[in-house]
C-alpha atoms as a PDB file:
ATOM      1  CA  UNK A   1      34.584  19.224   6.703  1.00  0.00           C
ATOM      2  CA  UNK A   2      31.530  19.080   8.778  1.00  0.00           C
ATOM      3  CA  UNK A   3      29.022  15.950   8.557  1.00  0.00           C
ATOM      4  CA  UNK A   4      25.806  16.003   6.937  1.00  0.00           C
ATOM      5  CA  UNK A   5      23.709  13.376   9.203  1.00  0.00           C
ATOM      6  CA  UNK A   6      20.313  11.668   7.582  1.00  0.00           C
ATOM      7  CA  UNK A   7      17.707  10.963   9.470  1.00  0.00           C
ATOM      8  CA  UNK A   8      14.952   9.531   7.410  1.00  0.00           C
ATOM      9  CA  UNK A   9      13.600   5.706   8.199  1.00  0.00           C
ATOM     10  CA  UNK A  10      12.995   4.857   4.590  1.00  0.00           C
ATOM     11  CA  UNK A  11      16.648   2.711   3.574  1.00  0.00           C
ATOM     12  CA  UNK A  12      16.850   3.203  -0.039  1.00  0.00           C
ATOM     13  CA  UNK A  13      16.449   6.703   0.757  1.00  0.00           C
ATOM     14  CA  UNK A  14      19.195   7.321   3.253  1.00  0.00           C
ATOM     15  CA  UNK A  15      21.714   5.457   0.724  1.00  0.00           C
ATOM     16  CA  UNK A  16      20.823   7.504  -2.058  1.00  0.00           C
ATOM     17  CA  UNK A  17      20.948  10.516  -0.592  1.00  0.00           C
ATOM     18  CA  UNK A  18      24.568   9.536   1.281  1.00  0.00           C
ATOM     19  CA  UNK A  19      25.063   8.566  -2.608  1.00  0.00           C
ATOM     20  CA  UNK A  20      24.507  11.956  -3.601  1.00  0.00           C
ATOM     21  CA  UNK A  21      26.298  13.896  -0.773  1.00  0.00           C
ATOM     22  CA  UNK A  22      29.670  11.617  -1.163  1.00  0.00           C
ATOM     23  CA  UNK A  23      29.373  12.771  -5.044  1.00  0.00           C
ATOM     24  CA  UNK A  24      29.462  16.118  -3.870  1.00  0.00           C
ATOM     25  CA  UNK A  25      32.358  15.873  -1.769  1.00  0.00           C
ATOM     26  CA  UNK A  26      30.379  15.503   1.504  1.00  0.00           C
ATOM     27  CA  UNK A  27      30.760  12.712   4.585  1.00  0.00           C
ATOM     28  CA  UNK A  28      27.217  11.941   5.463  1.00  0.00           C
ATOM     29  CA  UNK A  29      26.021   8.949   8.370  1.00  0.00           C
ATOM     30  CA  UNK A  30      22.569   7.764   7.980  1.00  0.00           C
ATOM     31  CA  UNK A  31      20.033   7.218  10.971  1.00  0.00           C
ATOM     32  CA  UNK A  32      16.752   5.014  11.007  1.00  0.00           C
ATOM     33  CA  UNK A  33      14.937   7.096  13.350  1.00  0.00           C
ATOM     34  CA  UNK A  34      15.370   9.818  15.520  1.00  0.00           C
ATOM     35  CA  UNK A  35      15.917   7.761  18.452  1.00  0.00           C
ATOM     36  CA  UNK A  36      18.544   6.330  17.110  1.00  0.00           C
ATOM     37  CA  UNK A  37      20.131  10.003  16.140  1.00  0.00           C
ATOM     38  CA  UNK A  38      19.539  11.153  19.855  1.00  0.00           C
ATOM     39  CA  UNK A  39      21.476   8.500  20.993  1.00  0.00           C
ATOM     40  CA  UNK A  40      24.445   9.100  19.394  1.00  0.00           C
ATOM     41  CA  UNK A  41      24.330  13.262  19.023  1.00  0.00           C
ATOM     42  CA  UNK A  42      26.412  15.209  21.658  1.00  0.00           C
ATOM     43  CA  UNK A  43      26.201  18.711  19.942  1.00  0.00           C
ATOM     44  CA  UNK A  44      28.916  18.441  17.535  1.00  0.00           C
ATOM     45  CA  UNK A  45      29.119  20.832  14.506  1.00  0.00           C
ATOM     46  CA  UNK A  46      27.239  19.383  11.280  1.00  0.00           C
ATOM     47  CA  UNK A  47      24.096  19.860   9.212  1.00  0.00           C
ATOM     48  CA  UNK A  48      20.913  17.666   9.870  1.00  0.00           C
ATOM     49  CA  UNK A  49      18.995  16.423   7.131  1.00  0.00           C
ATOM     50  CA  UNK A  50      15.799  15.430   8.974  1.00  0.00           C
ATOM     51  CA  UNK A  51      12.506  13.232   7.229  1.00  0.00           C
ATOM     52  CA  UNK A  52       9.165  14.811   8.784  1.00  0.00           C
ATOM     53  CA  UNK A  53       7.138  11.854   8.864  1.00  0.00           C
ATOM     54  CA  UNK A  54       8.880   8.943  10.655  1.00  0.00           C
ATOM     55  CA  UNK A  55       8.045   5.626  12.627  1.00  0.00           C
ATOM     56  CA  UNK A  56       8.392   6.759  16.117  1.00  0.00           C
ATOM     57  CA  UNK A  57       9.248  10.235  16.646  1.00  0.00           C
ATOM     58  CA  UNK A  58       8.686  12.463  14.017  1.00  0.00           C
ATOM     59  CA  UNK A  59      11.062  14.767  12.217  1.00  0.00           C
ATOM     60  CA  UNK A  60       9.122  18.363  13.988  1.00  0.00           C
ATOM     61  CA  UNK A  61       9.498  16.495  17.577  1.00  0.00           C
ATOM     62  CA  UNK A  62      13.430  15.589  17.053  1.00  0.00           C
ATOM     63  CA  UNK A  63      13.939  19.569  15.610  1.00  0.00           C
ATOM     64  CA  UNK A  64      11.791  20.546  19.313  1.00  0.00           C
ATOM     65  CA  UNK A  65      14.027  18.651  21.434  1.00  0.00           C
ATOM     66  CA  UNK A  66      17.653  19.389  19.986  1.00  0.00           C
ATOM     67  CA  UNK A  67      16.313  23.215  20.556  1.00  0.00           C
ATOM     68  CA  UNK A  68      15.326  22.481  23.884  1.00  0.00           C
ATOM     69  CA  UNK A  69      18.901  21.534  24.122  1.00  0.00           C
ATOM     70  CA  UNK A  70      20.486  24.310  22.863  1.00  0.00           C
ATOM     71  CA  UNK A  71      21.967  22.515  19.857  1.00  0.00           C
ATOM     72  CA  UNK A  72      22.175  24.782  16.841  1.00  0.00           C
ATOM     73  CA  UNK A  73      22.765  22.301  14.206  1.00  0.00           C
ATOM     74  CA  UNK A  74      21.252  23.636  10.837  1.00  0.00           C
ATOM     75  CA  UNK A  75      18.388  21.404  10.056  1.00  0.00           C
ATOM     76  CA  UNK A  76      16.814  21.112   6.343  1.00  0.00           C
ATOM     77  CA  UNK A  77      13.400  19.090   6.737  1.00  0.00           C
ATOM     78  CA  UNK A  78      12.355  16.912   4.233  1.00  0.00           C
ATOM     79  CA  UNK A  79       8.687  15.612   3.754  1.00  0.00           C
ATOM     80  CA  UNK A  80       7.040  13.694   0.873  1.00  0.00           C
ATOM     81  CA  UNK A  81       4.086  14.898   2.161  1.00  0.00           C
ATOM     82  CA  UNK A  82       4.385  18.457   3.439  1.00  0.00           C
ATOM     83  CA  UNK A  83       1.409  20.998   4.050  1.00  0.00           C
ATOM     84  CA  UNK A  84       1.230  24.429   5.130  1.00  0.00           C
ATOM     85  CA  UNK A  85       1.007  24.584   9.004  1.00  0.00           C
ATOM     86  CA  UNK A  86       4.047  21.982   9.085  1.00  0.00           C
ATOM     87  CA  UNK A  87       6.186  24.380   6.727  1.00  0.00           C
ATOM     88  CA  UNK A  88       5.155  26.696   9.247  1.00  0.00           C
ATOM     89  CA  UNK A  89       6.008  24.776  12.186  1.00  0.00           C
ATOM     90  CA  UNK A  90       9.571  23.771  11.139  1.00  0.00           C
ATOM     91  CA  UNK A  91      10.547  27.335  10.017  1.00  0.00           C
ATOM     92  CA  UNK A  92       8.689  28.795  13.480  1.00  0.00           C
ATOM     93  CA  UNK A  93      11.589  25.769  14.982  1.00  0.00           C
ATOM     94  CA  UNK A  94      14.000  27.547  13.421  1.00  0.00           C
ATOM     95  CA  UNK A  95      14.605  24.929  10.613  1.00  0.00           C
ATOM     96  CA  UNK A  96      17.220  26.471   7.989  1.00  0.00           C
ATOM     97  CA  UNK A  97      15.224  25.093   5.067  1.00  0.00           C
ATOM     98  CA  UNK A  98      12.185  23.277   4.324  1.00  0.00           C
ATOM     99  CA  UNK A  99      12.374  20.714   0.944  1.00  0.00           C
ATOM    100  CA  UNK A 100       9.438  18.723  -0.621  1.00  0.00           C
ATOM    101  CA  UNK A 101       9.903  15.283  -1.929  1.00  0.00           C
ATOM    102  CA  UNK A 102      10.918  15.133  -5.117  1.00  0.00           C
ATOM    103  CA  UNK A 103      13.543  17.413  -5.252  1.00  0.00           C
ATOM    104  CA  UNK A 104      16.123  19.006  -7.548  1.00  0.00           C
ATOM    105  CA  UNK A 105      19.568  17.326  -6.378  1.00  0.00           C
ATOM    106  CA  UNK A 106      20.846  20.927  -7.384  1.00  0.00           C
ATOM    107  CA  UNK A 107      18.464  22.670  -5.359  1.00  0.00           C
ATOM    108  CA  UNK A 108      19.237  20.314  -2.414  1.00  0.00           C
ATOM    109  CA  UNK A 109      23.023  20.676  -2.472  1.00  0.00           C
ATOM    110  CA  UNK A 110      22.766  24.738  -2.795  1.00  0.00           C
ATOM    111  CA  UNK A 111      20.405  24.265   0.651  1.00  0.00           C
ATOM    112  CA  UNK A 112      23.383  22.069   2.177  1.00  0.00           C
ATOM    113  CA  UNK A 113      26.017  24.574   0.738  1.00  0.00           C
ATOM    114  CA  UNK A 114      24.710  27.553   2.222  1.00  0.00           C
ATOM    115  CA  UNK A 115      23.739  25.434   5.500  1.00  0.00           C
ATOM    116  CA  UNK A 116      27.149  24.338   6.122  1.00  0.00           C
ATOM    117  CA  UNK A 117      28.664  27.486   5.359  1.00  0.00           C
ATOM    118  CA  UNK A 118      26.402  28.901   8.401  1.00  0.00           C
ATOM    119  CA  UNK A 119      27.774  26.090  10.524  1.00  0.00           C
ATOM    120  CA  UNK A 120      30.279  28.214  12.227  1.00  0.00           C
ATOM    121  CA  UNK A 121      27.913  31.620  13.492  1.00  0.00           C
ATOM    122  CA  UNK A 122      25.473  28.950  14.554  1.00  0.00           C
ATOM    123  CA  UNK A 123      28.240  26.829  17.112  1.00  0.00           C
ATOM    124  CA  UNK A 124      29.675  30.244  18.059  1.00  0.00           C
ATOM    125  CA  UNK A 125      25.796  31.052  19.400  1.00  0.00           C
ATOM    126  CA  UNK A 126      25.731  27.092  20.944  1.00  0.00           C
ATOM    127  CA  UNK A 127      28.586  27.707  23.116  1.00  0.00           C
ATOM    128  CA  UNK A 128      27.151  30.944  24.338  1.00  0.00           C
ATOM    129  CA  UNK A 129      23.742  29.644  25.278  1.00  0.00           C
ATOM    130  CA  UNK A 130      25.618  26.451  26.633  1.00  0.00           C
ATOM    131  CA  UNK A 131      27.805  28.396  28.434  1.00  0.00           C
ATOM    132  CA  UNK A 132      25.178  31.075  29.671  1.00  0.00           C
ATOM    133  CA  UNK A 133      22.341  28.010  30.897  1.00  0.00           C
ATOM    134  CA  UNK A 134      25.309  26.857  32.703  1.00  0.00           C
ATOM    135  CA  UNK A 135      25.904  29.866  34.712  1.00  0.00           C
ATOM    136  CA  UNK A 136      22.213  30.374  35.094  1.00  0.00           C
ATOM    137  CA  UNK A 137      22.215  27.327  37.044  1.00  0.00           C
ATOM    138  CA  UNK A 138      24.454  28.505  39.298  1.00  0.00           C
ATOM    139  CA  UNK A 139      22.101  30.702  40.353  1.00  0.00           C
ATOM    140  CA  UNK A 140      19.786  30.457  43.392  1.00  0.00           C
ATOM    141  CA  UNK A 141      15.845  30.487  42.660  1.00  0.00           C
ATOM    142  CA  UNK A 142      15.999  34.203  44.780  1.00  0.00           C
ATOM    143  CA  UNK A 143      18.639  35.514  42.186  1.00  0.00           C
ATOM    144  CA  UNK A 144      16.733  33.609  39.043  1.00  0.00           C
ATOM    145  CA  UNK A 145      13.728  35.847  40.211  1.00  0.00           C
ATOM    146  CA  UNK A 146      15.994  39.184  40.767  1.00  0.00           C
ATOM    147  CA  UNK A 147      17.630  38.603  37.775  1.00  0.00           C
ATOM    148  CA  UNK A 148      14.223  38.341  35.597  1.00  0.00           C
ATOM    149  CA  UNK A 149      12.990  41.413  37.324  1.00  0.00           C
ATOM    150  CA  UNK A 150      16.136  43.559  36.699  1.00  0.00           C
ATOM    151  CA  UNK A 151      16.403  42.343  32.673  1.00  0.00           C
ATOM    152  CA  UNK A 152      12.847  43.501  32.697  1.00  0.00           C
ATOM    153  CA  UNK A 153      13.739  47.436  33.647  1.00  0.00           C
ATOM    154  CA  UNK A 154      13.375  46.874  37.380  1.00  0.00           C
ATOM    155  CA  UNK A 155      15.142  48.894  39.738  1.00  0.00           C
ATOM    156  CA  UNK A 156      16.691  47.818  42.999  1.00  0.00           C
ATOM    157  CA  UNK A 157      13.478  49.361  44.833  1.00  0.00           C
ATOM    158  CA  UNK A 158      10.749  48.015  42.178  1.00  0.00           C
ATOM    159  CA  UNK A 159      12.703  44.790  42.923  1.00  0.00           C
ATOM    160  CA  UNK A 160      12.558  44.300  46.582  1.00  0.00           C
ATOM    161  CA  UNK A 161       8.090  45.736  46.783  1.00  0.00           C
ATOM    162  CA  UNK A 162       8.040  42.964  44.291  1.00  0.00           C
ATOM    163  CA  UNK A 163       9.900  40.266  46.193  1.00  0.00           C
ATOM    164  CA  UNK A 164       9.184  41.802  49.676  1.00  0.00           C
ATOM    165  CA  UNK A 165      12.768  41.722  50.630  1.00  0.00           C
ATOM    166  CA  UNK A 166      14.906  45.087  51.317  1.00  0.00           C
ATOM    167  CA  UNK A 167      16.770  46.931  48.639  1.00  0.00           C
ATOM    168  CA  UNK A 168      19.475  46.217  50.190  1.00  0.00           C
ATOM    169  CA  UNK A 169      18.807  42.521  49.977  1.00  0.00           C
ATOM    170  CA  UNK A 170      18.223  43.031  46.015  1.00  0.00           C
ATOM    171  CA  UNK A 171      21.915  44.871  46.111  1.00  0.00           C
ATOM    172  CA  UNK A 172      23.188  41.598  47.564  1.00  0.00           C
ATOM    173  CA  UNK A 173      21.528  39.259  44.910  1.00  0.00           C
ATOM    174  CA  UNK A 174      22.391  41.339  41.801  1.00  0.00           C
ATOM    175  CA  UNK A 175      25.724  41.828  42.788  1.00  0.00           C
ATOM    176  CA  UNK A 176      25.985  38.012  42.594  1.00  0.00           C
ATOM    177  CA  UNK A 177      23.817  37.185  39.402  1.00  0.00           C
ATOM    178  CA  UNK A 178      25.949  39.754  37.549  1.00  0.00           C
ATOM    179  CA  UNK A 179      28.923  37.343  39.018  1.00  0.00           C
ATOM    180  CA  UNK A 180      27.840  34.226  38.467  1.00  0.00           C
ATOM    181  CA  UNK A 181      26.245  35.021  35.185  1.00  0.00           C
ATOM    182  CA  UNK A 182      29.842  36.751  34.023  1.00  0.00           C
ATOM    183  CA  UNK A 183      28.237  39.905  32.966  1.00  0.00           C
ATOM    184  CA  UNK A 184      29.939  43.164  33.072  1.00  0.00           C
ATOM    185  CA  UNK A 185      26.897  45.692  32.155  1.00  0.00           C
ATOM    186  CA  UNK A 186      22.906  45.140  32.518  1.00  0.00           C
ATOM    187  CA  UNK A 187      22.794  44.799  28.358  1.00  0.00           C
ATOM    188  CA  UNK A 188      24.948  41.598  28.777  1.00  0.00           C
ATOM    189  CA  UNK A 189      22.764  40.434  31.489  1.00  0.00           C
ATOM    190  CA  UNK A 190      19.787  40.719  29.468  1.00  0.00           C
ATOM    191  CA  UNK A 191      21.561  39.637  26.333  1.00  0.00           C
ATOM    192  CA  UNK A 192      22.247  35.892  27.956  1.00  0.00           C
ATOM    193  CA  UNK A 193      18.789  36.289  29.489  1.00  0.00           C
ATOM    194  CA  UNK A 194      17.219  36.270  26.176  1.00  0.00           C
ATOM    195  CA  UNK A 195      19.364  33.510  24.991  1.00  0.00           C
ATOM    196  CA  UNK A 196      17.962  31.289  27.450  1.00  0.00           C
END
């Protein structure tokens, strides 16, 4: 079974709630901070239960950064002290849920429930983006900018008054972005496009 991870800095808080998780059957590991998380956190398939307001970084930065990375890692945020634009914020991060201090240890363990069983779609998505950033590093900066311009409905002539190189040029660089990027049509193209 996939980990639940706690990051919270408040102690007693982070044992109960590990308390109340290996009650329910879970494994949880507790963090003080999300430093310490970031560490340690390579990407691996688990749920995140993530405090807003922390020493240090806070709970919104930590969700910011594992997107930057990619990491799709379902992540419930949990304030004692939560107001409107941070709801906002977290769900706009693509948080799964978003719980206020106290809560219903029911209510908390449907979240995780329904979380975990979402654990799967959301590291089938990871490896893709992981797997299509990769590629799209492979890429020169002249084939980045072709293959923008052709996800965006450009054609091979739009491309090259827009670059000021010859079509034929533009036939040479989208042959190899469709390559390197392992696409076999223009949808799939623009599919890992958008994922990035």
């Amino acid at each position: 079974m996939n980990p639940i991870l706690i990051v919270d800095d408040d102690a007693d808080f982070r044992e109960s709630l590990s308390w109340l998780l290996d009650s329910a059957g879970y494994s949880s590991q507790g963090y003080a901070s999300a430093e310490e998380f970031l560490e340690s956190y390579r990407g691996e398939p688990a749920c995140l239960l993530l405090d807003v307001r922390m020493t240090g970084m806070s709970g919104l930065e930590l969700q910011r950064q594992l997107l930057d990375k990619s990491y799709q890692i379902p992540v419930i945020l949990i304030t004692g002290h939560g107001d409107v634009p941070m709801a906002v914020a977290a769900m706009k991060n693509h948080a799964f849920d978003f719980i206020s201090k106290p809560f219903n240890d029911e209510s908390l363990l449907d979240i995780i429930a329904k979380a975990v069983a979402d654990i799967p779609r959301r590291f089938a998505l990871q490896g893709q983006q992981l797997e299509a950033r990769a590629n799209w590093e492979e890429l020169s900066k002249r084939e980045q900018q072709v293959a923008c311009l052709v996800a965006e409905g450009g054609s091979n002539k739009s491309v090259a008054e827009d670059l000021g190189i010859s079509v034929k040029t533009v036939e040479i660089h989208r042959s190899r972005v469709m390559k390197k990027m392992k696409a076999d049509s223009l949808a799939a193209l623009i599919q890992q496009i958008a994922m990035l």
